[in-house]
Structure formats: structure tokens, C-alpha cells
C-alpha atoms as a PDB file:
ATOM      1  CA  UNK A   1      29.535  81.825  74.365  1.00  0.00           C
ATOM      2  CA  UNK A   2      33.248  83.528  74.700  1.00  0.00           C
ATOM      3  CA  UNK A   3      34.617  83.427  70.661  1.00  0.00           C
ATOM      4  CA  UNK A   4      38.303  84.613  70.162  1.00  0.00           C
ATOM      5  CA  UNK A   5      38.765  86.534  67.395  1.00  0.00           C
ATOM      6  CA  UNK A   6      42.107  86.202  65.332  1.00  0.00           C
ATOM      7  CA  UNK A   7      43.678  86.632  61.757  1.00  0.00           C
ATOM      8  CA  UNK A   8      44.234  83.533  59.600  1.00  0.00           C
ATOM      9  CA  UNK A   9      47.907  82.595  60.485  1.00  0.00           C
ATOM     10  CA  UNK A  10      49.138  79.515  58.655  1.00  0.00           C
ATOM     11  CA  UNK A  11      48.373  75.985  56.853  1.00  0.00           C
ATOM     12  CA  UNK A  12      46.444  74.772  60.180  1.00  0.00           C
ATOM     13  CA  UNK A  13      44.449  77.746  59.843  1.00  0.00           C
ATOM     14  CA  UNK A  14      43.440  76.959  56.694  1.00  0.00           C
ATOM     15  CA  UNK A  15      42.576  73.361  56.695  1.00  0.00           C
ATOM     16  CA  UNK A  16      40.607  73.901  59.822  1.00  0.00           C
ATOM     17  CA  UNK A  17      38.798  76.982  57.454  1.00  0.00           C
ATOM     18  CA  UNK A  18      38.027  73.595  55.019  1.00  0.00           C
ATOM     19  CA  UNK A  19      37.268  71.129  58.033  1.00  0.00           C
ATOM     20  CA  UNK A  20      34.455  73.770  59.108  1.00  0.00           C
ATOM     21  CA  UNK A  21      33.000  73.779  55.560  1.00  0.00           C
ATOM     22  CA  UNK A  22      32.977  70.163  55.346  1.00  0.00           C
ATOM     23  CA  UNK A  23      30.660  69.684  58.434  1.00  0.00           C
ATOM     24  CA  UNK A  24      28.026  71.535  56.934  1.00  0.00           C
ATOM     25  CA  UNK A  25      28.032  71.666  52.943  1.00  0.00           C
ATOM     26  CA  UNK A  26      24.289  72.569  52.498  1.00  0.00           C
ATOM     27  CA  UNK A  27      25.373  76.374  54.425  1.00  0.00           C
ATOM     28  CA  UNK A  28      27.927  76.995  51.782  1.00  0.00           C
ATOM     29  CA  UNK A  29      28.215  77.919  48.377  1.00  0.00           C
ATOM     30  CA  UNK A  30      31.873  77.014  47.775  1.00  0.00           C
ATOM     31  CA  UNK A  31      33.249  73.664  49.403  1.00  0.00           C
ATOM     32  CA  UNK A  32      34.911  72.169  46.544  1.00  0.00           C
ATOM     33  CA  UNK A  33      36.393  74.461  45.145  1.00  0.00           C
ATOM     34  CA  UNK A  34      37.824  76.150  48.091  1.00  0.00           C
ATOM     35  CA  UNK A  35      41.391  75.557  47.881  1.00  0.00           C
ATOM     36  CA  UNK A  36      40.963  77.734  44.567  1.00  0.00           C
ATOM     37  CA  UNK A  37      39.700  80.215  46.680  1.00  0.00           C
ATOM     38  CA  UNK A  38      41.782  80.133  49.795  1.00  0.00           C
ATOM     39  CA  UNK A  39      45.050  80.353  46.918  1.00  0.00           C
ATOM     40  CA  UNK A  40      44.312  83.916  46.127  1.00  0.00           C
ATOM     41  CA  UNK A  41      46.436  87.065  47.261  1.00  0.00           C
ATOM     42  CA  UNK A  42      43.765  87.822  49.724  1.00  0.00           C
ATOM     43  CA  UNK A  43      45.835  86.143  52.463  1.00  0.00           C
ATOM     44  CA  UNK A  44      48.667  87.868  51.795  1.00  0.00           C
ATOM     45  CA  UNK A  45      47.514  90.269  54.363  1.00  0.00           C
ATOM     46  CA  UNK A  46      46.616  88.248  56.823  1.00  0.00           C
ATOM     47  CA  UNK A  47      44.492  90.466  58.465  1.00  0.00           C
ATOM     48  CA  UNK A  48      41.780  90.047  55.477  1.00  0.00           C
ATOM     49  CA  UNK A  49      40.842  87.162  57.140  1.00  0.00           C
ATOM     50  CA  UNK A  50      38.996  86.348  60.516  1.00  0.00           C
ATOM     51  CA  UNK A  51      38.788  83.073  62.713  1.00  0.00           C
ATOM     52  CA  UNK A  52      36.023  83.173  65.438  1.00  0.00           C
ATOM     53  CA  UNK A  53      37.631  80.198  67.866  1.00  0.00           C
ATOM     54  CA  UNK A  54      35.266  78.480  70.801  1.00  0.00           C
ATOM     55  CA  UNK A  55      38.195  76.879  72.935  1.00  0.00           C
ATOM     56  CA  UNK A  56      40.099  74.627  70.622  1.00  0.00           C
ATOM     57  CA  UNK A  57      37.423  74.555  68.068  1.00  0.00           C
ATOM     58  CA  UNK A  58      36.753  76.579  65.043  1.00  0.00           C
ATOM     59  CA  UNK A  59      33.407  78.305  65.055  1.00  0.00           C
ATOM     60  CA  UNK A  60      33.509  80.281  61.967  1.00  0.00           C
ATOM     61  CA  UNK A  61      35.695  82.183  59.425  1.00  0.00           C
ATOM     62  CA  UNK A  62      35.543  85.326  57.250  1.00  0.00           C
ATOM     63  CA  UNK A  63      37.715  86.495  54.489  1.00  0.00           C
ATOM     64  CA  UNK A  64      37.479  89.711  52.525  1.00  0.00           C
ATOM     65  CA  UNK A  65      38.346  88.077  49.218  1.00  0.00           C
ATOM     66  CA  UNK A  66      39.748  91.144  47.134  1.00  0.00           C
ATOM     67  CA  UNK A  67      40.260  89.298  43.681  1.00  0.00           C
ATOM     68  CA  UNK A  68      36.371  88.417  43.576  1.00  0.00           C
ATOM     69  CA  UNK A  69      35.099  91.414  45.376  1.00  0.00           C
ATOM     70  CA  UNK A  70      33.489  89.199  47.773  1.00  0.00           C
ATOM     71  CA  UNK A  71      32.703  88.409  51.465  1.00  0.00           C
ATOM     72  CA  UNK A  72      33.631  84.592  51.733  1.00  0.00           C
ATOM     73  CA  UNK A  73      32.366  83.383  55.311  1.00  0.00           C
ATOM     74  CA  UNK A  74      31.544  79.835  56.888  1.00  0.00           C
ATOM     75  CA  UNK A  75      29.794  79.035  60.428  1.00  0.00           C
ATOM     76  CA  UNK A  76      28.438  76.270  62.595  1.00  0.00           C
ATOM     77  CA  UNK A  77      24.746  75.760  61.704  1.00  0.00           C
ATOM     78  CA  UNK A  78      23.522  76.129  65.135  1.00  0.00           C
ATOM     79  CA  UNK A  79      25.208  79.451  65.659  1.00  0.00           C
ATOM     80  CA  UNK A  80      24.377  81.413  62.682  1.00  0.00           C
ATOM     81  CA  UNK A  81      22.026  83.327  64.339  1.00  0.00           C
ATOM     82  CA  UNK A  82      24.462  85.014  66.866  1.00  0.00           C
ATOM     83  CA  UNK A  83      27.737  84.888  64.951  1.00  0.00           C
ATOM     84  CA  UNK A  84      26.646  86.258  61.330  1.00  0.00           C
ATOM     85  CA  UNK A  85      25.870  89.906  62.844  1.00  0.00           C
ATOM     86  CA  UNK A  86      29.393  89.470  64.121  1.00  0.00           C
ATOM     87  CA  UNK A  87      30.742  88.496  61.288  1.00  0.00           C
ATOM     88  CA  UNK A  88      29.476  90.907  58.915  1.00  0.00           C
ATOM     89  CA  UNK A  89      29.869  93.772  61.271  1.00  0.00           C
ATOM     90  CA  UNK A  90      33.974  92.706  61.093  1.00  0.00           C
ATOM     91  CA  UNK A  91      33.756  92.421  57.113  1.00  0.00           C
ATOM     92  CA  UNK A  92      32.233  96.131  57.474  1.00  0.00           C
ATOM     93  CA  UNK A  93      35.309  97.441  59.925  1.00  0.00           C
ATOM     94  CA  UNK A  94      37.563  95.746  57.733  1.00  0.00           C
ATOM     95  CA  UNK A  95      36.352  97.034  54.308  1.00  0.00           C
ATOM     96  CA  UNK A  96      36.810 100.774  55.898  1.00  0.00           C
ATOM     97  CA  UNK A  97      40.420 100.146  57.016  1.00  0.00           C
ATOM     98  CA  UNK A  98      41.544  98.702  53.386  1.00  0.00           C
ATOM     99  CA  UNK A  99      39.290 101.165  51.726  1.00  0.00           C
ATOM    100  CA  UNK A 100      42.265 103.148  50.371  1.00  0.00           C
ATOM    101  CA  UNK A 101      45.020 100.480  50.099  1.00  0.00           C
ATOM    102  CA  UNK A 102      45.566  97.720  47.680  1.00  0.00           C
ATOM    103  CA  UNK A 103      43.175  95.585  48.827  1.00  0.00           C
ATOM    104  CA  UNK A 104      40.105  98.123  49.081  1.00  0.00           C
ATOM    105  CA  UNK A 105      37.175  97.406  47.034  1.00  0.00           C
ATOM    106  CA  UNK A 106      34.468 100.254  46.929  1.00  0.00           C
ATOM    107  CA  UNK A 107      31.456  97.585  47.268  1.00  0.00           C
ATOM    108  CA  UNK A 108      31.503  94.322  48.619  1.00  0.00           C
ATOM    109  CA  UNK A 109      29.565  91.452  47.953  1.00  0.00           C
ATOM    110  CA  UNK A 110      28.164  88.000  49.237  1.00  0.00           C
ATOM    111  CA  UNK A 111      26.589  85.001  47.822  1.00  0.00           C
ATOM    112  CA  UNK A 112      23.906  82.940  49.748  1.00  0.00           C
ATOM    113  CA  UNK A 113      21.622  80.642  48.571  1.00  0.00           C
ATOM    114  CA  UNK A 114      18.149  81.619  47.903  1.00  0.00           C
ATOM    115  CA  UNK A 115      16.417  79.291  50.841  1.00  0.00           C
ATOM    116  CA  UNK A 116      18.877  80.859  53.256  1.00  0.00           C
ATOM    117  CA  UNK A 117      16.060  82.827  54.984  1.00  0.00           C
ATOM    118  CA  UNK A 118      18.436  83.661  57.891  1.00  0.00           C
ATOM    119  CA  UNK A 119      21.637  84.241  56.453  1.00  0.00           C
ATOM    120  CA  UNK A 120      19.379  87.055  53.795  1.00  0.00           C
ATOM    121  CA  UNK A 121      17.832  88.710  56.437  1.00  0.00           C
ATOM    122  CA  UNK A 122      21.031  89.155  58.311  1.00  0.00           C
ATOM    123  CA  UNK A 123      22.349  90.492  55.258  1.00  0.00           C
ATOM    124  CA  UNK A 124      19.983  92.778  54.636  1.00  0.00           C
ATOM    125  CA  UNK A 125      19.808  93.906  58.705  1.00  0.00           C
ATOM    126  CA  UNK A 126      23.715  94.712  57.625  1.00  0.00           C
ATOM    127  CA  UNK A 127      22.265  96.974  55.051  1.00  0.00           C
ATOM    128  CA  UNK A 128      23.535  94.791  52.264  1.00  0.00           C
ATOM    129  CA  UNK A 129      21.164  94.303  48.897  1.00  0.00           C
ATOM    130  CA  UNK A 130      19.738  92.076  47.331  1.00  0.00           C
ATOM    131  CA  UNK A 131      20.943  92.682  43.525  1.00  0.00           C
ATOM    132  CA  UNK A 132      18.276  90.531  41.656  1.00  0.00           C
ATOM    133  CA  UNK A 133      15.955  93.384  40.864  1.00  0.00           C
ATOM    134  CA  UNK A 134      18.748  95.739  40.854  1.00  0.00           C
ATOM    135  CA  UNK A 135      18.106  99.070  38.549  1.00  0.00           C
ATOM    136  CA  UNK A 136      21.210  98.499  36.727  1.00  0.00           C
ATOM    137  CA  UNK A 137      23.495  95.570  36.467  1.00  0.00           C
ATOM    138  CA  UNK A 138      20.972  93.023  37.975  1.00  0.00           C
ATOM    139  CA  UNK A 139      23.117  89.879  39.262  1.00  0.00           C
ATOM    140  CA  UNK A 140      22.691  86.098  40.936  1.00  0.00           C
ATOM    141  CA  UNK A 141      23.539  83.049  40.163  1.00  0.00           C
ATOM    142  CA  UNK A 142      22.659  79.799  40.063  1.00  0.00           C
ATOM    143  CA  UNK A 143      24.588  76.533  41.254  1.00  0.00           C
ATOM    144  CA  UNK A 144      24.199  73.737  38.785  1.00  0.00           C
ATOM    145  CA  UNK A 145      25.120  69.857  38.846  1.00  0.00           C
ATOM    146  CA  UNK A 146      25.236  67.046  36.486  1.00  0.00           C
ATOM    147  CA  UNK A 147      24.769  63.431  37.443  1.00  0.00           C
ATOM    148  CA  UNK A 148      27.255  60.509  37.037  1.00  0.00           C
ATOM    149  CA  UNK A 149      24.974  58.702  34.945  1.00  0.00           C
ATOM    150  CA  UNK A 150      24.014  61.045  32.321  1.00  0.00           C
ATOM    151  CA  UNK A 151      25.269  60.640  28.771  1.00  0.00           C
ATOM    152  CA  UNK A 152      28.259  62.240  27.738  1.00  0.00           C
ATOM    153  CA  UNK A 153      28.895  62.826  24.338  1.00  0.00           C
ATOM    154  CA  UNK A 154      32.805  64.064  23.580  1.00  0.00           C
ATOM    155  CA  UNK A 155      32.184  67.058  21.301  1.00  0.00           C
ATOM    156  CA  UNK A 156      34.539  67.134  17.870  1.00  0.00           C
ATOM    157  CA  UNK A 157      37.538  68.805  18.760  1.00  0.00           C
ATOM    158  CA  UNK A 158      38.815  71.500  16.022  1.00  0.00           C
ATOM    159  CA  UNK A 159      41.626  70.137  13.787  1.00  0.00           C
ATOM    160  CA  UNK A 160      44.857  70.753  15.429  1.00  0.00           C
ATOM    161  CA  UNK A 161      44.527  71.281  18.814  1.00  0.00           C
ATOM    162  CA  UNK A 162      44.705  68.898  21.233  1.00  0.00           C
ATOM    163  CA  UNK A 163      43.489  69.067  25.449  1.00  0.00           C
ATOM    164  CA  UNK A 164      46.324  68.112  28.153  1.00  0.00           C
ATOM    165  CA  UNK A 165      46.950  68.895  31.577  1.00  0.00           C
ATOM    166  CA  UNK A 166      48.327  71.981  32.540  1.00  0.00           C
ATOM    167  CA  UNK A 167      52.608  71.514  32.346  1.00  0.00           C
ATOM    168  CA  UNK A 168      53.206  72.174  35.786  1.00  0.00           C
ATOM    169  CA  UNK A 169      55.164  75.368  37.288  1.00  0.00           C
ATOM    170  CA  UNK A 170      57.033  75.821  34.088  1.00  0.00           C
ATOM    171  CA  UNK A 171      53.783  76.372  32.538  1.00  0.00           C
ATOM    172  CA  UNK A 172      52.303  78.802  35.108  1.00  0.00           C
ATOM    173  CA  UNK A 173      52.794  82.090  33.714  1.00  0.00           C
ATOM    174  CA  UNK A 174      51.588  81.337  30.366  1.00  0.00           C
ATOM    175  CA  UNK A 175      48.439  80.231  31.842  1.00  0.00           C
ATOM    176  CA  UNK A 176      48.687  83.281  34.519  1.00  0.00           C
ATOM    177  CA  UNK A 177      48.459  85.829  31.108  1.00  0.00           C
ATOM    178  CA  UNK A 178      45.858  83.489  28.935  1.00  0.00           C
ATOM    179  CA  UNK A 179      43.496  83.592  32.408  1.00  0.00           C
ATOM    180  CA  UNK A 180      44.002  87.717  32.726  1.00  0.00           C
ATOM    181  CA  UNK A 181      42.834  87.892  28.726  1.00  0.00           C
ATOM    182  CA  UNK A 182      39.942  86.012  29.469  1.00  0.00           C
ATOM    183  CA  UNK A 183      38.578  87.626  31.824  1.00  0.00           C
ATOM    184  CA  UNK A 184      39.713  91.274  31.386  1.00  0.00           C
ATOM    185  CA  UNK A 185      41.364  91.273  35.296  1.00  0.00           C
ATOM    186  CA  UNK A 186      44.841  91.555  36.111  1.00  0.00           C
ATOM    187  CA  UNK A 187      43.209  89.836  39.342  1.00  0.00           C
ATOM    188  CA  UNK A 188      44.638  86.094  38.912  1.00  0.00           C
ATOM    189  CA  UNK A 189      48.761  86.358  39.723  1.00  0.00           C
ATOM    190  CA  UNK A 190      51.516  83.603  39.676  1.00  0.00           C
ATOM    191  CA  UNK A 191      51.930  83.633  43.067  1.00  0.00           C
ATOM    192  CA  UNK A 192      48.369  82.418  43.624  1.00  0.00           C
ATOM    193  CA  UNK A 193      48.415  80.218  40.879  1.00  0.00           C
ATOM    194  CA  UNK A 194      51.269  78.684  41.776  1.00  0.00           C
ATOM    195  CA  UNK A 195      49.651  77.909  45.573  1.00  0.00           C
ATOM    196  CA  UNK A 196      46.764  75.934  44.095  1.00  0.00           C
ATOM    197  CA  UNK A 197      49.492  73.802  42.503  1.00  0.00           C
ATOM    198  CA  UNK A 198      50.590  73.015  45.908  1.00  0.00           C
ATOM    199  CA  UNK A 199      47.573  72.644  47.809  1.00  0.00           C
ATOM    200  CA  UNK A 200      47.096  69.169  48.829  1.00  0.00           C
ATOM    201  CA  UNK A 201      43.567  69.081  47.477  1.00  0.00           C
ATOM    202  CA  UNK A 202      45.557  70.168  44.081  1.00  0.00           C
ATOM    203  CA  UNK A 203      44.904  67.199  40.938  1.00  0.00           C
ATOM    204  CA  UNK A 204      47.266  67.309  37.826  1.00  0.00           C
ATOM    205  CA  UNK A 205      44.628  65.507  35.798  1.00  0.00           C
ATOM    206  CA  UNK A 206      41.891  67.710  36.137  1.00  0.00           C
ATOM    207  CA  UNK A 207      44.111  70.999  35.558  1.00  0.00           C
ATOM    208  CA  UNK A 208      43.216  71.266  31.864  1.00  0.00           C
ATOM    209  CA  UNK A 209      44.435  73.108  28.945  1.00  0.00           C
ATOM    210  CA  UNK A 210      43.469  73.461  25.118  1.00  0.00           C
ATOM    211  CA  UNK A 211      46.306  74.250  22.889  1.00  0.00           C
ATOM    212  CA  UNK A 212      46.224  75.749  19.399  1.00  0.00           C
ATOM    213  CA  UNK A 213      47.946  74.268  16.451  1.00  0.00           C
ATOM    214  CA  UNK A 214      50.940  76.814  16.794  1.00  0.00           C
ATOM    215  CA  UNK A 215      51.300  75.738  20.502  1.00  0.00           C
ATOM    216  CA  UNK A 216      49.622  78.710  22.055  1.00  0.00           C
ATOM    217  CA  UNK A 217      47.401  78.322  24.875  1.00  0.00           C
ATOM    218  CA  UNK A 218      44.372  78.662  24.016  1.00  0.00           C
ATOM    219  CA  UNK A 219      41.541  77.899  27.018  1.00  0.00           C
ATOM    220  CA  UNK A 220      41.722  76.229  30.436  1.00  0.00           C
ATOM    221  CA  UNK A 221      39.599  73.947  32.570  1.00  0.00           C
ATOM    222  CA  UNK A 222      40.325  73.395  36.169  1.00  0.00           C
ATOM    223  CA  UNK A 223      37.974  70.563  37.802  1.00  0.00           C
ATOM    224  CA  UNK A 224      38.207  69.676  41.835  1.00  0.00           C
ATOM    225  CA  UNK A 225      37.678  66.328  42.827  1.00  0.00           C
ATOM    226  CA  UNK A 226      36.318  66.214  46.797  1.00  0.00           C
ATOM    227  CA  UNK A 227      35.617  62.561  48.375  1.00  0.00           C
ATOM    228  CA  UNK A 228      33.838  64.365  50.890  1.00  0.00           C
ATOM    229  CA  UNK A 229      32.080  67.038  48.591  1.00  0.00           C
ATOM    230  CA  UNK A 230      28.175  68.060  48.344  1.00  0.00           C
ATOM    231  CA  UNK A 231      26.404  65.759  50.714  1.00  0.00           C
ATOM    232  CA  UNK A 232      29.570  64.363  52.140  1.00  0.00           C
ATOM    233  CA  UNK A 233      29.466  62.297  48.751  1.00  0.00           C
ATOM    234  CA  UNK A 234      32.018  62.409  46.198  1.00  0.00           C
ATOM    235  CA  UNK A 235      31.796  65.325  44.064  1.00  0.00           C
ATOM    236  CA  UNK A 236      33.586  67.371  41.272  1.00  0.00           C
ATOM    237  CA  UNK A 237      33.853  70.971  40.365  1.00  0.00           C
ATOM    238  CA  UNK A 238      34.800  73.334  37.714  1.00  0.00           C
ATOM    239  CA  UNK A 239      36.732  76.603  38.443  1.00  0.00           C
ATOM    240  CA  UNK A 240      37.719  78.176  36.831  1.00  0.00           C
ATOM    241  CA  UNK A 241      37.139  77.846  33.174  1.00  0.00           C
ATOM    242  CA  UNK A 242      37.650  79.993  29.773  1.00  0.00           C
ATOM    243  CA  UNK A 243      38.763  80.303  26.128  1.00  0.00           C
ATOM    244  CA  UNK A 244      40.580  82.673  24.198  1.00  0.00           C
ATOM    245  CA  UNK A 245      38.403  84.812  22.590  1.00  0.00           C
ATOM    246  CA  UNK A 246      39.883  84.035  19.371  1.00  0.00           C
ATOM    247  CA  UNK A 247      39.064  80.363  19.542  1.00  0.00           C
ATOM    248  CA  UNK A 248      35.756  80.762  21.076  1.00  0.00           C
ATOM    249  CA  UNK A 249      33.961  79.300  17.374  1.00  0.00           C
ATOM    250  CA  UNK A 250      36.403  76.718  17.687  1.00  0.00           C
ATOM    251  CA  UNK A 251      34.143  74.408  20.078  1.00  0.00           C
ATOM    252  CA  UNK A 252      37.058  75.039  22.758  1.00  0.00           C
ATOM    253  CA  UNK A 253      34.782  75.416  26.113  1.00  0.00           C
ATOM    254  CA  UNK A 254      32.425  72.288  25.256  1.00  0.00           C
ATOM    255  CA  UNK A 255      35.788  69.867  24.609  1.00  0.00           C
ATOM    256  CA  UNK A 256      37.471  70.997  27.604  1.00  0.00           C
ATOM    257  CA  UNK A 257      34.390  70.684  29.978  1.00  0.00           C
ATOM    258  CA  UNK A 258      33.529  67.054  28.869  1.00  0.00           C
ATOM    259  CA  UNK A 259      36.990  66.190  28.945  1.00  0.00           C
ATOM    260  CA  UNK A 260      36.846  67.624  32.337  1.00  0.00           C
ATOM    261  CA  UNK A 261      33.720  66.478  33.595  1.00  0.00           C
ATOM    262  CA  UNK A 262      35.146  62.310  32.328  1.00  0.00           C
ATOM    263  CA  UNK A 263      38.218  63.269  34.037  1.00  0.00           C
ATOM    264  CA  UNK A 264      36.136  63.646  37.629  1.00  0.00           C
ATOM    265  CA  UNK A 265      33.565  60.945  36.603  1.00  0.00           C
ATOM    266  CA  UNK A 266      36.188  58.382  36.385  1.00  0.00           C
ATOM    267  CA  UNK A 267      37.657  59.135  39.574  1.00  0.00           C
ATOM    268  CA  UNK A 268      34.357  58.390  41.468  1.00  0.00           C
ATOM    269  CA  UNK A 269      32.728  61.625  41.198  1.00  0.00           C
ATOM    270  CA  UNK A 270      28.752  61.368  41.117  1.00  0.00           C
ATOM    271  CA  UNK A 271      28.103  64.725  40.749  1.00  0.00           C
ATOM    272  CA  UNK A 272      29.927  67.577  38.813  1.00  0.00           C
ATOM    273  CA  UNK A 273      29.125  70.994  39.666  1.00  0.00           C
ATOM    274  CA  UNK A 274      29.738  74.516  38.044  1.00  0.00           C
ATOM    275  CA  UNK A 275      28.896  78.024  39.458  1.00  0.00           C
ATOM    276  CA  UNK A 276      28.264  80.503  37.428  1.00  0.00           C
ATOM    277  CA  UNK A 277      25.779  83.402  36.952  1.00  0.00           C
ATOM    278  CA  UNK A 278      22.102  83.466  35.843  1.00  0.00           C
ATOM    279  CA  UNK A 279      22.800  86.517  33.543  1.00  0.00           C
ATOM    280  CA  UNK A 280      25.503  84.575  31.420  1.00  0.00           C
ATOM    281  CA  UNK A 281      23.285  82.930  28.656  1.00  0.00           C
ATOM    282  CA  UNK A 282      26.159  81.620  26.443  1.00  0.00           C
ATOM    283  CA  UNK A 283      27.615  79.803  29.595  1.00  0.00           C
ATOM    284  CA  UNK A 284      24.397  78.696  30.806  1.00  0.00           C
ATOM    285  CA  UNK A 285      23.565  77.130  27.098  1.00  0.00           C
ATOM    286  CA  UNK A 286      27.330  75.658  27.404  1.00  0.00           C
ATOM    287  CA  UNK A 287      26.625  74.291  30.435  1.00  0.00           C
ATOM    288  CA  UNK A 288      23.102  72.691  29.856  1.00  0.00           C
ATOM    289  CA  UNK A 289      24.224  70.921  26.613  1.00  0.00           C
ATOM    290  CA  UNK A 290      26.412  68.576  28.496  1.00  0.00           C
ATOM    291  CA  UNK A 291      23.656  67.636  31.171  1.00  0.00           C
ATOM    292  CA  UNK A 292      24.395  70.448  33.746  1.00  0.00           C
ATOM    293  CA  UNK A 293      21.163  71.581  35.074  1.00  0.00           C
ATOM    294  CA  UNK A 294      20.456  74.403  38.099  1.00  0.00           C
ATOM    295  CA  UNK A 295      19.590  72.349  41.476  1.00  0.00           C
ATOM    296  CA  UNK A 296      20.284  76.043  43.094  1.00  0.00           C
ATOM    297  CA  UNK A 297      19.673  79.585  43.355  1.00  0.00           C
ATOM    298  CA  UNK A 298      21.977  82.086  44.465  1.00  0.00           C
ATOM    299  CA  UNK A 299      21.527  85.298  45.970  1.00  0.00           C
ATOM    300  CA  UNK A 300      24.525  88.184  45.726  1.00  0.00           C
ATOM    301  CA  UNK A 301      24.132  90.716  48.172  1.00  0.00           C
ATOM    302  CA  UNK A 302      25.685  94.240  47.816  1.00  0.00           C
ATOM    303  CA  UNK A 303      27.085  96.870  50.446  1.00  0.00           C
ATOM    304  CA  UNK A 304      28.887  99.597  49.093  1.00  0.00           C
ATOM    305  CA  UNK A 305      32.157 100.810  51.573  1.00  0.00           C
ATOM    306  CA  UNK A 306      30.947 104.571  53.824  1.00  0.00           C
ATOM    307  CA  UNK A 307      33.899 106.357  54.607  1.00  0.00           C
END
């Protein structure tokens, strides 16, 4: 089989990137939420990404995704045996040439579901590792989902505050500093939040923020709705999601995610899922009192960058 190899280029590049993950959801970790993903600054550079092209049809995709530190990649089920090796031993190339720049990272990682025999032991033949049992800062994660069906009891929301969606671009930068306090990172940008606004995937509704009597934003909730989601069915997602630490007693994260989590329910959604990782206890406890329980377990594989 003769592949071309070539950078992501434009729009078409990237829908095809989404096309590929829709054909086979059980390979991949992230198919809702992947506009989110395919947003970031990664692609600003071009370059950071790789299509692998058979003819006039995609046959997998790679993108050294800076702002998560992680390998994202996709590939036809029947040629993940021959086209993984290739496609780590770009990432590898790749991570040495950006090494030093902006968009360097000294390790890498990659997610893959535990029952992914294949896809672990090419990993590992890569000389990534497996981080479970790790000596210090053990990671993986877990994929969880919550029926249609099950109950959903709206928590009490604190006196005050009130849940809305987010106000558009003119409320993009407020949201772009409350994210960056959340989670410590200068990582998320307005540039990139401003793309997911415009990706056609992109739902106003489900682009949730909490506000604090005085008007300040004070958490976020951002839920994907996907007709053709997990199991080709329609299917919701959460990502990302936090609160303020200084309204984290307020109840904040529970009323946002149900609010959420109605929100994609009503639009036909019969499962809601959430990523997140098996370390987190507070999130996991968040998660499981609204029905959210683990129907997967993911792997995260390390490689540090030689040279």
C-alpha cells in the first residue's frame, strides 16, 4: 500500500480528520469532542500534524497536540497494524525537530484504551510506557457515560448566581483567563477559543457558564452534542469543565454538569460522556453522583524526547 504523507492544510483537512474518526468510534478515545481538540494552537504550525492519504482517501492522521502534551492519532481499523509503527515513528521525528521551539514538549504522551492489545504493544515496541504503575506520578484514566434514562436530580444552586450560556465572542477573554486559573496553564488562548466558537460542530446552548452574584465568572461547562457519536448513536460530551477555586463549596461543578448533561439529553442525546482521570477522586465522586459511571479504561503511555 503507497500512503502519501502530508501536513494538515485547511478546513477539508480537518473534517476529513473527523470523517475518519467517525467510521470507527470504538478505536478512539476522543470523537466528540474533537472539534475542541482540533481548535487548539497546535495547528498553527501546520507541520504538527500528519495525514497518511491512500489515493483520494484518508487513511490516518497524527497531531502532536502541544497544549495537552499528547500524541492525538486516528487510523482505519484494518490497517493499524502497518500504519501505527509509521505513525509513531513520525510523532518521534517530529517531537526532536520542535524539541527546542515553542511547541517542544520534553515527554509526550498517548491515550489508548485498555483492550487495545495492538495499539499498547505498538506503543510500547516505540519505547513508550505504560504510566499505571509508574514510580512517581502514576496516571490513566477512565472514560465514563451516563444513560438517557437515569434520574437527574438539579442540585440547589447557591443564592445569587445563576448558569447561562457563554456570551459569545464578547465574552471570550473573560472565559480565556477564568479557564487559565483553573487549571494553572497559560495553555488555553483566545485564538483557540475563539475557533471552537466557529466550528460547525460548535452549540451555543451547551457552552455553559456559572456567574457569581457580582457578575464574575465563576466556572464553565462545555457539552458536545454528536448525532453520529459513540456507536454511531447520538451522544453528548463534556470538555472541558471547571470552577473557580473560590466557589468550589459553592455546589458550582454539580449545577453546571446537570444543567449540562439536560441541555444534551433534551436534544436527543442517549448517552453523556466525560473523560477524565482515575487519580482525580473529587471529580470522579462529582461525576458518579449524577449517574456517570466508567464503561472504560484508559491507558496513557509515556516517551520522553532523546536529543
Amino acid at each position: 500500500m503507497a500512503l502519501t504523507e502530508r501536513p494538515v492544510r485547511d478546513e477539508a483537512d480537518l473534517l476529513s480528520m473527523s470523517a475518519l474518526v467517525h467510521r470507527y468510534p470504538r478505536s478512539h478515545l476522543h470523537v466528540i469532542d474533537l472539534p475542541y481538540r482540533l481548535s487548539s494552537w497546535a495547528l498553527d504550525d501546520p507541520e504538527n500534524g500528519c495525514l497518511w492519504i491512500d489515493g483520494d482517501h484518508l487513511a490516518a492522521w497524527a497531531v502532536l497536540q502541544t497544549p495537552f502534551w499528547t500524541v492525538d492519532t486516528a487510523c482505519r481499523a484494518e490497517d493499524e497494524q502497518n500504519l501505527i509503527p509509521a505513525i509513531l515513528a513520525w510523532a518521534e521525528k517530529r517531537a526532536s525537530a520542535i524539541a527546542e521551539t515553542f511547541y517542544g514538549r520534553p515527554v509526550w504522551f498517548a491515550d489508548v484504551y485498555s483492550r487495545q492489545a495492538e495499539r499498547r504493544a505498538a506503543l510500547e515496541q516505540a519505547g513508550f510506557a505504560d504510566q499505571i504503575n509508574a514510580r512517581e506520578d502514576a496516571w490513566s484514566k477512565v472514560l465514563m457515560g451516563r444513560p438517557a434514562e437515569a434520574p437527574l436530580h438539579p442540585p440547589h444552586l447557591a443564592e445569587g448566581f445563576t448558569i447561562r450560556p457563554l456570551a459569545g465572542e464578547a465574552e471570550v477573554e473573560a472565559y480565556v483567563a477564568l479557564h487559565r486559573e483553573v487549571f494553572e496553564s497559560r495553555n488555553m488562548t483566545t485564538p483557540w477559543r475563539l475557533r471552537t466558537l466557529l466550528r460547525p460542530e460548535y452549540i451555543p446552548a451547551t457552552d455553559l457558564v456559572a456567574v457569581s452574584p457580582g457578575g464574575e465568572l465563576a466556572g464553565f461547562c462545555v457539552g458536545w452534542f454528536d448525532p453520529h457519536g459513540f456507536g454511531g448513536r447520538p451522544s453528548g460530551q463534556i470538555e472541558p469543565m471547571g470552577v473557580r477555586e473560590t466557589y468550589r463549596k459553592a455546589g458550582l461543578g454539580k449545577a453546571l454538569l446537570a444543567e449540562c448533561v439536560r441541555r444534551l439529553v433534551n436534544m436527543g442525546a442517549g448517552q453523556v460522556y466525560v473523560e477524565t482521570d482515575h487519580q482525580r477522586g473529587p471529580a470522579l465522586r462529582l461525576y458518579q453522583s449524577l449517574g456517570f459511571r466508567v464503561i472504560e479504561d484508559v491507558r496513557v503511555y509515556r516517551k520522553d524526547v532523546i536529543g
